[in-house]
Protein backbone atom coordinates (compact mmCIF):
# COMPACT_ATOMS: atom_id res chain seq x y z
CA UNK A 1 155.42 115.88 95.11
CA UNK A 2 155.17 113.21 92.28
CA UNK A 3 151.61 111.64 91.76
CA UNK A 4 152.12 107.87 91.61
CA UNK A 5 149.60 106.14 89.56
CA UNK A 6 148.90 103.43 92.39
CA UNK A 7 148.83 104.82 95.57
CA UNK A 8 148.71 102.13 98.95
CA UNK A 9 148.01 102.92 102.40
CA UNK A 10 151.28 102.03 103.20
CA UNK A 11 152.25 104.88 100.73
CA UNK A 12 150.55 107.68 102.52
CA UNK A 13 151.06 106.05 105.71
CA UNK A 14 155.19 106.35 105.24
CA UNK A 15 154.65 110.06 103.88
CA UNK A 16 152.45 111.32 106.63
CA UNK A 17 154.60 109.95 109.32
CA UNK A 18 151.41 108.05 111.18
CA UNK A 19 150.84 104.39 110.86
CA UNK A 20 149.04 102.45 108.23
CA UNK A 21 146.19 101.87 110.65
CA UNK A 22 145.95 105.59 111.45
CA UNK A 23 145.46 106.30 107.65
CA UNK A 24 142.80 103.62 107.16
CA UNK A 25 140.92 105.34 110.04
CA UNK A 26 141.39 108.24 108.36
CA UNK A 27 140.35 107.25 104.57
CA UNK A 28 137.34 105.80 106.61
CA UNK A 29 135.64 108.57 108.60
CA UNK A 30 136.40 106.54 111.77
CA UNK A 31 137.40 108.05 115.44
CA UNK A 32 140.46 107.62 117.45
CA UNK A 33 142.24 109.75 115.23
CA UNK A 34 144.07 113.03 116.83
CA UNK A 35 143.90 116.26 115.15
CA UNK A 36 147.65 116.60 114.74
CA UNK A 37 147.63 112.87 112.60
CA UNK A 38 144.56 113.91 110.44
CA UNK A 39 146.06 116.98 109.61
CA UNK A 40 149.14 115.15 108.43
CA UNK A 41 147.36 112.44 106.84
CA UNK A 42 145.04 114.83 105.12
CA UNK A 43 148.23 117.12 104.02
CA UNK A 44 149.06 113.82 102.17
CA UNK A 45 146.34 113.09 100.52
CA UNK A 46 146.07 116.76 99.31
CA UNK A 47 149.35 116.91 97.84
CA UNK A 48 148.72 113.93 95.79
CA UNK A 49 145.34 114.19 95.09
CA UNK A 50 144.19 111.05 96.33
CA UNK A 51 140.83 109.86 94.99
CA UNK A 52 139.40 107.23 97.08
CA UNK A 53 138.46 103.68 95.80
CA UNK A 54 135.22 103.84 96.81
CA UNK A 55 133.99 100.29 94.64
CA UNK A 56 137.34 98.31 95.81
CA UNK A 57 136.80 99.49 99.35
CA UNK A 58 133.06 98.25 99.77
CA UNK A 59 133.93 95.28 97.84
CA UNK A 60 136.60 94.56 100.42
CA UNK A 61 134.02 94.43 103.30
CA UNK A 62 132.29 91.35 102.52
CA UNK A 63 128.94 92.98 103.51
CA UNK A 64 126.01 92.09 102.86
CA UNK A 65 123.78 95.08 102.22
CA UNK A 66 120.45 94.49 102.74
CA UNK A 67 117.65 96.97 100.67
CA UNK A 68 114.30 97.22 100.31
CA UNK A 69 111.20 98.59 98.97
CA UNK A 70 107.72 99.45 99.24
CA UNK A 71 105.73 99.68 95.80
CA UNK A 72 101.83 99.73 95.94
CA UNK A 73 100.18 96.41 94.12
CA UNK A 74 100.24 96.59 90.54
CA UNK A 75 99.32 94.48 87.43
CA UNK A 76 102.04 92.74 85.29
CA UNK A 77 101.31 95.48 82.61
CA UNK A 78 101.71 98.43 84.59
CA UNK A 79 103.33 101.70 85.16
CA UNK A 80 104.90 100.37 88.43
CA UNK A 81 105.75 96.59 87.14
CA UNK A 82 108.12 98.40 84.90
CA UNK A 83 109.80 100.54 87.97
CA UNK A 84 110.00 97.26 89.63
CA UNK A 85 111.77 95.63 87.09
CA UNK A 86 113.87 98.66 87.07
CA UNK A 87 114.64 98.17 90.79
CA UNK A 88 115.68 94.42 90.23
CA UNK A 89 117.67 95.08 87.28
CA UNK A 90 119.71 97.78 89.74
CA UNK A 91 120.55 94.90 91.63
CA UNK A 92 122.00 92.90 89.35
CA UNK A 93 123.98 95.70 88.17
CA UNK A 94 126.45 95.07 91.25
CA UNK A 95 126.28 91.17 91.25
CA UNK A 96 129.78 91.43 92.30
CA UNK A 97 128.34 92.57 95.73
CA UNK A 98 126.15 90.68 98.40
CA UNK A 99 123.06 92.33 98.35
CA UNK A 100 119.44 91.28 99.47
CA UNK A 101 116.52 92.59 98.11
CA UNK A 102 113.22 92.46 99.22
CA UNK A 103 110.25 94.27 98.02
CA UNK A 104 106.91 95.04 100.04
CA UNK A 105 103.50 96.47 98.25
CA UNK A 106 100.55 97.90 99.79
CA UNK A 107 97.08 98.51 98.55
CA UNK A 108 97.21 102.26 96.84
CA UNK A 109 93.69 102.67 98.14
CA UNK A 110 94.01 101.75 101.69
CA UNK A 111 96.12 103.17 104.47
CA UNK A 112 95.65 100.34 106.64
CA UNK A 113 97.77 97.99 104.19
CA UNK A 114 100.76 100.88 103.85
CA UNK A 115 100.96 101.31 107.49
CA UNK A 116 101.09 97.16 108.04
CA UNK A 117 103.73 97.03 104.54
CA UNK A 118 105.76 99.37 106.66
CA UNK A 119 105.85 97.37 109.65
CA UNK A 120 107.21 94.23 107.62
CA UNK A 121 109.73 96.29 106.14
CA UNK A 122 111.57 97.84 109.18
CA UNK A 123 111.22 94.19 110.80
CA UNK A 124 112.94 93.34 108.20
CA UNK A 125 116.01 95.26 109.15
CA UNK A 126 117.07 96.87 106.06
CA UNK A 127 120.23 99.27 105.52
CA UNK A 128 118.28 101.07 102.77
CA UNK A 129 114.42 101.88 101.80
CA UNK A 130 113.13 102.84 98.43
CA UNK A 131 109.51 104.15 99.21
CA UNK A 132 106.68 104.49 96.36
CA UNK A 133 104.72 107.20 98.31
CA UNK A 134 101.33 107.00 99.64
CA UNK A 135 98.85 109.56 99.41
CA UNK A 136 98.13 110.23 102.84
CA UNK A 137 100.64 112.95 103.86
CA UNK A 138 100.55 112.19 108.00
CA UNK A 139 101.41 108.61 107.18
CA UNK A 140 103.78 109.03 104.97
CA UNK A 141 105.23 111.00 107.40
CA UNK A 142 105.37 108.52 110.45
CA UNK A 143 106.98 106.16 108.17
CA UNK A 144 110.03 108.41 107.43
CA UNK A 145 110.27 109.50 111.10
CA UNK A 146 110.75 106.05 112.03
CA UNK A 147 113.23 105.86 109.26
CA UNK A 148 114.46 108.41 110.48
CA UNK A 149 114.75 107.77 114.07
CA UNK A 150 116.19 104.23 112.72
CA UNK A 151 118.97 106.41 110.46
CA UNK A 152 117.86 104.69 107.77
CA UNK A 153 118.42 106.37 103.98
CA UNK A 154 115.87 106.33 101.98
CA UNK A 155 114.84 107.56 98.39
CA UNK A 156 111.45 108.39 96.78
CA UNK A 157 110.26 107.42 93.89
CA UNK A 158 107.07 109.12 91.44
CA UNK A 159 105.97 111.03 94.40
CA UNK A 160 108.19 113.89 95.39
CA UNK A 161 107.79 115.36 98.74
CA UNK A 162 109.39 118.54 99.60
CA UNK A 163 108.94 117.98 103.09
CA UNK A 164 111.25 115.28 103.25
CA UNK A 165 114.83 114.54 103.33
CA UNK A 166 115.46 111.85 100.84
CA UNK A 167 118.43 110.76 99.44
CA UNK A 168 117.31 111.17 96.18
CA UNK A 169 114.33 111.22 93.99
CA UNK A 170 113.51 110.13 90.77
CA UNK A 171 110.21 110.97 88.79
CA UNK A 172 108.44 113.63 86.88
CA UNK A 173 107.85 117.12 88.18
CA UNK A 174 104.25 116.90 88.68
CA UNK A 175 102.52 120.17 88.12
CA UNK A 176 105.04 121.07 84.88
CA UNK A 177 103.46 117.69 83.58
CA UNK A 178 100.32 118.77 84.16
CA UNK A 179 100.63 122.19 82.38
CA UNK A 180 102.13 120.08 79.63
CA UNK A 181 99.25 117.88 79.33
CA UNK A 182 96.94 121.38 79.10
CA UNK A 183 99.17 122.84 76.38
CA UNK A 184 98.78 119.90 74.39
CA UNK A 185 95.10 119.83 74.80
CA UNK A 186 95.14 123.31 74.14
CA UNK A 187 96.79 122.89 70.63
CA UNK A 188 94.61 119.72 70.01
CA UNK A 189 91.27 122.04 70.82
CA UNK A 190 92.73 125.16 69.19
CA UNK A 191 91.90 126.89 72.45
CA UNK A 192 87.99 126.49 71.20
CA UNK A 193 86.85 123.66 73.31
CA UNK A 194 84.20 124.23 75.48
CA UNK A 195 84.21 121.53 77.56
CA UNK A 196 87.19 118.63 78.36
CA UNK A 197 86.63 115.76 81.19
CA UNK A 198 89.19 114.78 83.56
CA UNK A 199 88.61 110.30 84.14
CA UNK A 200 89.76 109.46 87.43
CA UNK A 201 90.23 106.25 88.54
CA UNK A 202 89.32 106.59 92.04
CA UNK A 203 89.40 104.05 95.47
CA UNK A 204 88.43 105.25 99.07
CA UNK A 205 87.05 108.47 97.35
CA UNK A 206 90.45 109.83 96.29
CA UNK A 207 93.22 108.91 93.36
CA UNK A 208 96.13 106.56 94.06
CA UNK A 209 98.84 109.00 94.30
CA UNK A 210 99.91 112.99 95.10
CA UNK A 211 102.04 112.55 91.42
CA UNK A 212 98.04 112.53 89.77
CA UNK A 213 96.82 114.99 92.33
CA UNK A 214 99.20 117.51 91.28
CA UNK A 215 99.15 116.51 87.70
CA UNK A 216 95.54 117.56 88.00
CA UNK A 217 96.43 120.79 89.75
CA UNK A 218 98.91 121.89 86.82
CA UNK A 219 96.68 120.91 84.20
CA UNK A 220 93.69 123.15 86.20
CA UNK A 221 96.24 125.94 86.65
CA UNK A 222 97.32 126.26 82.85
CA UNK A 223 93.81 125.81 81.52
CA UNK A 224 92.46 128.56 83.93
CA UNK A 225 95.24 130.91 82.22
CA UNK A 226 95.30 130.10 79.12
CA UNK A 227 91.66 128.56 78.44
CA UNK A 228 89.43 130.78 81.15
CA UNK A 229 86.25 129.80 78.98
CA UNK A 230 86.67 126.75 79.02
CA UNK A 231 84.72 124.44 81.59
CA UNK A 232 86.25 121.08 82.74
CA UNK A 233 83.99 118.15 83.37
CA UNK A 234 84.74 115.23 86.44
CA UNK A 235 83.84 111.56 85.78
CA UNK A 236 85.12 109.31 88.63
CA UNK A 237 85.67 105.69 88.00
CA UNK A 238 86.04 103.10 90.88
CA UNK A 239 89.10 100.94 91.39
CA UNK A 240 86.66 98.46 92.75
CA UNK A 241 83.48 98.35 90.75
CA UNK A 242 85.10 97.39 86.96
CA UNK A 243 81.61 96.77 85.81
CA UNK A 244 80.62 99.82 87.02
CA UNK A 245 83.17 101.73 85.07
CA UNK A 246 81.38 100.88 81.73
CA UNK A 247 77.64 102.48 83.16
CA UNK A 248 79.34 105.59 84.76
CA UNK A 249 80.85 106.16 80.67
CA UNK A 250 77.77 105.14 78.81
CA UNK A 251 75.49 107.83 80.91
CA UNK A 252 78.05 110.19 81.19
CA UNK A 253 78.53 110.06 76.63
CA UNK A 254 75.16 109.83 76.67
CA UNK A 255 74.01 112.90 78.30
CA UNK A 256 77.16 114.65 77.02
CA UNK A 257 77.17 114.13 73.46
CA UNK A 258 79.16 116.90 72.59
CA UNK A 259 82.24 116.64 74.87
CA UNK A 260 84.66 115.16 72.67
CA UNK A 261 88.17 116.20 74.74
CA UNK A 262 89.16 114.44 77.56
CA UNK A 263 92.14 113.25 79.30
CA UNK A 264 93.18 111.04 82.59
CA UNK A 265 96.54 111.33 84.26
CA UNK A 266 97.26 107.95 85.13
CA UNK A 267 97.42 104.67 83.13
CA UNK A 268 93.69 104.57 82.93
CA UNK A 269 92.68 105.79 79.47
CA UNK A 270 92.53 102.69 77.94
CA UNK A 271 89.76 102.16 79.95
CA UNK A 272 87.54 105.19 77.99
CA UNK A 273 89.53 104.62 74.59
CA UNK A 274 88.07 100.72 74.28
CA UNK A 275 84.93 101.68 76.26
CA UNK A 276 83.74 103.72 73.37
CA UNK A 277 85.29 102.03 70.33
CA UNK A 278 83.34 98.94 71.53
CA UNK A 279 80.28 100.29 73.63
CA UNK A 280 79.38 103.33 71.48
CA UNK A 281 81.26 102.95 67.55
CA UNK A 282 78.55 105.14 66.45
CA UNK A 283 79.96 108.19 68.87
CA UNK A 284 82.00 111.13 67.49
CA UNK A 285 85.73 110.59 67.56
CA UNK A 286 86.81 111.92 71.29
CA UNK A 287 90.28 113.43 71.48
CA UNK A 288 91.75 111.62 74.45
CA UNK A 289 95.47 111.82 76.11
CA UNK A 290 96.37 109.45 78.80
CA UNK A 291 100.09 108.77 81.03
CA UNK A 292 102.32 105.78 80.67
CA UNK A 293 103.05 103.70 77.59
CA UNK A 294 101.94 100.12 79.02
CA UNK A 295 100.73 97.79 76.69
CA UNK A 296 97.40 98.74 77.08
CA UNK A 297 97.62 102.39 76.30
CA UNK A 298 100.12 101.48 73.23
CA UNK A 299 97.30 99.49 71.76
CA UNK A 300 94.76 101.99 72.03
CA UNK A 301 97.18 104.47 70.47
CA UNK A 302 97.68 102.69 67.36
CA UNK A 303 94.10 101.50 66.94
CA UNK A 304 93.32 105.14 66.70
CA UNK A 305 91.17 104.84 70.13
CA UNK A 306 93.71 106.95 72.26
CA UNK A 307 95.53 109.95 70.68
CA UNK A 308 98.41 111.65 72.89
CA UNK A 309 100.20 109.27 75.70
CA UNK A 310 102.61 111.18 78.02
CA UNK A 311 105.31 108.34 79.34
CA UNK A 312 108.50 109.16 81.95
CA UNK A 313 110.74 106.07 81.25
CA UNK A 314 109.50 104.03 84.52
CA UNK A 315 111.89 101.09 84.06
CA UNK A 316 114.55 103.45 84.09
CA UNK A 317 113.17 105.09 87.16
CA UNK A 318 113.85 102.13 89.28
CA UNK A 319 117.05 101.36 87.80
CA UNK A 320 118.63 104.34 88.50
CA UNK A 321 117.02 104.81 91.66
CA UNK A 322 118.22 101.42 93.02
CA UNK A 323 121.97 102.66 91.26
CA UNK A 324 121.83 105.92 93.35
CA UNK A 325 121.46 104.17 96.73
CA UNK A 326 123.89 102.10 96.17
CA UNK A 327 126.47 104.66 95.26
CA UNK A 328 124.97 106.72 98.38
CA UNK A 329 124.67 103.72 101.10
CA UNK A 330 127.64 101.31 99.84
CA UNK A 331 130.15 103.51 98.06
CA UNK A 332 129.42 106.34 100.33
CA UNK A 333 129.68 108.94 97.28
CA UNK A 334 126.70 111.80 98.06
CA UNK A 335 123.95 112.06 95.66
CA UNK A 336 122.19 114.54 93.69
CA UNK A 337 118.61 114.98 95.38
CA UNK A 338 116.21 115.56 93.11
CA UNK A 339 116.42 114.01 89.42
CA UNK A 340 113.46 114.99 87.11
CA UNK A 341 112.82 112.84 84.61
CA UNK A 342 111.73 113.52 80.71
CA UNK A 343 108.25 114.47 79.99
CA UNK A 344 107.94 112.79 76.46
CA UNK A 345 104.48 113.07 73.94
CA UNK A 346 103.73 109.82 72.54
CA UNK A 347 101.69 109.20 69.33
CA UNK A 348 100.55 106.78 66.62
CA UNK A 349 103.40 108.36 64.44
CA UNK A 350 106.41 108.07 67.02
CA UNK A 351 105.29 105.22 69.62
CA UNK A 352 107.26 102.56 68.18
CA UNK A 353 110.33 104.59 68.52
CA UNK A 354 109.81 104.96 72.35
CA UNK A 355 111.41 102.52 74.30
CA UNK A 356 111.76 101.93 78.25
């Protein structure tokens, strides 16, 4: 049969034999459709190889599709203000479409403020959730079983959970960036250090996320293998005591003069890098590598204060995050699940090359 370069639903409707409002049931996924008229309709649209419209169909509707997300709080210069931005740049991508989005953050720290964020959102009524995980494993999972129970898609972003069913995902792969992060310091050391501290930025006595959890864990695992000797220090800073943060690094310099390696794995380091250029200029250069190029971190970079960032594109993150739901929830065209993103190695030499 001759492929026609515009094919109606009156087209396939006159060459299956069925009526125009059979095929439209058909093209849709909808019932009421008996098994004799799909297999003619489908016979059809195998001999001609029919690719659907997907864009003029949902355009068509007249929908509204209403999305949302749940981000924890963040600064303006921060990892997840860039993912946000992301997000709302996705949703001007199809302006030609009515679409609401609405966007919910917790506290990273607190459960309490996740599990209430997550109550405002399903009142809400979305059609479609993008979730920044929490920590907390048990309530991240009530909140997707009520998703779930709901039929609501959803998609993951930073955090990726292997016990869940997302849509899609979109972030690093956790523990390979952590191994990274260990070779690096490993070739920065020469494999002699004796000592390199882990900074965590800590809040209700954990980190903010499972993504720095298991960066830690692959970091641990590749220094154990390849650096055995090696011993690796802990110095916790508090999300809630700022001031505190600069008495925790003086004593901790101070009675550990000769640790000059460390590294944090979210996008803290700034934090030590100015600490010590300003609190203690008189201290041997420390070697320090840090995630996420936020304007902070860049600084410290070129002032010589910070010396390896790793960054994962965040603004593109969100963007194509918010551009996979879409295509999943209003276009109806299935989605990859998992998408990795880069693992890049910024320095003074190639950071203003790196853009987001």
């Amino acid at each position: 049969m001759e492929i026609q370069s515009k094919i109606r639903i009156k087209d396939i409707a006159e060459m299956s034999g069925v009526s125009v409002g059979t095929v439209d049931r058909v093209l849709h996924g909808r019932t009421n459709v008996s098994k004799r008229a799909l297999e003619k309709v489908q016979k059809v649209l195998d001999e001609i190889n029919y690719v659907p419209n997907h864009y003029a169909s949902a355009l068509a509707s007249n929908k509204t599709h209403k999305f949302a997300a749940i981000l924890p709080m963040h600064e303006a210069d921060s990892y997840w203000a860039r993912v946000e931005k992301g997000l709302v740049d996705g949703v001007k991508y199809f302006n030609d479409f009515k679409i609401s989005f609405k966007i919910f953050q917790y506290d990273p720290f607190n459960d309490e403020s996740f599990k209430a964020e997550c109550d405002n959102l399903i009142a809400s009524q979305p059609d479609a959730v993008i979730i920044g995980p929490i920590f907390n494993f048990n309530i991240m999972k009530g909140f997707v079983d009520r998703l779930e129970e709901k039929s609501l898609p959803y998609a993951l972003l930073d955090s990726n959970w292997s016990e869940f069913n997302p849509v899609t995902f979109y972030g690093q792969d956790s523990l390979k960036s952590g191994e990274f992060s260990g070779r690096i310091m490993q070739m920065a050391t020469k494999g002699d250090a004796n000592e390199i501290v882990i900074f965590r930025v800590m809040g209700e006595g954990r980190v903010a996320s499972r993504q720095q959890m298991n960066r830690e864990v692959g970091f641990r695992n590749y220094m154990k293998e390849h650096c055995p000797k090696c011993k690796i220090l802990d110095v916790n800073l508090y999300a809630y005591d700022k001031p505190g943060m600069k008495k925790i690094l003086k004593t901790f310099f101070t009675q550990n003069p000769d640790v000059v390696y460390g590294l944090s794995f979210n996008s803290s380091i700034h934090l030590v890098g100015n600490f010590l250029a300003s609190e203690m200029p008189s201290h041997k250069h420390v070697t320090l590598l840090g995630y996420d190029a936020v304007d902070a971190n860049v600084k410290c970079i070129k002032e010589g204060k910070v010396d390896f960032l790793i960054a994962q594109h965040p603004h593109d993150q969100g963007l194509n995050c918010f551009r996979s739901m879409f295509n999943a929830c209003v276009l109806h065209i299935k989605q990859k699940r998992d998408h990795y993103v880069s693992i890049e190695l910024l320095t003074k030499e190639n950071i203003d090359f790196y853009t987001d």
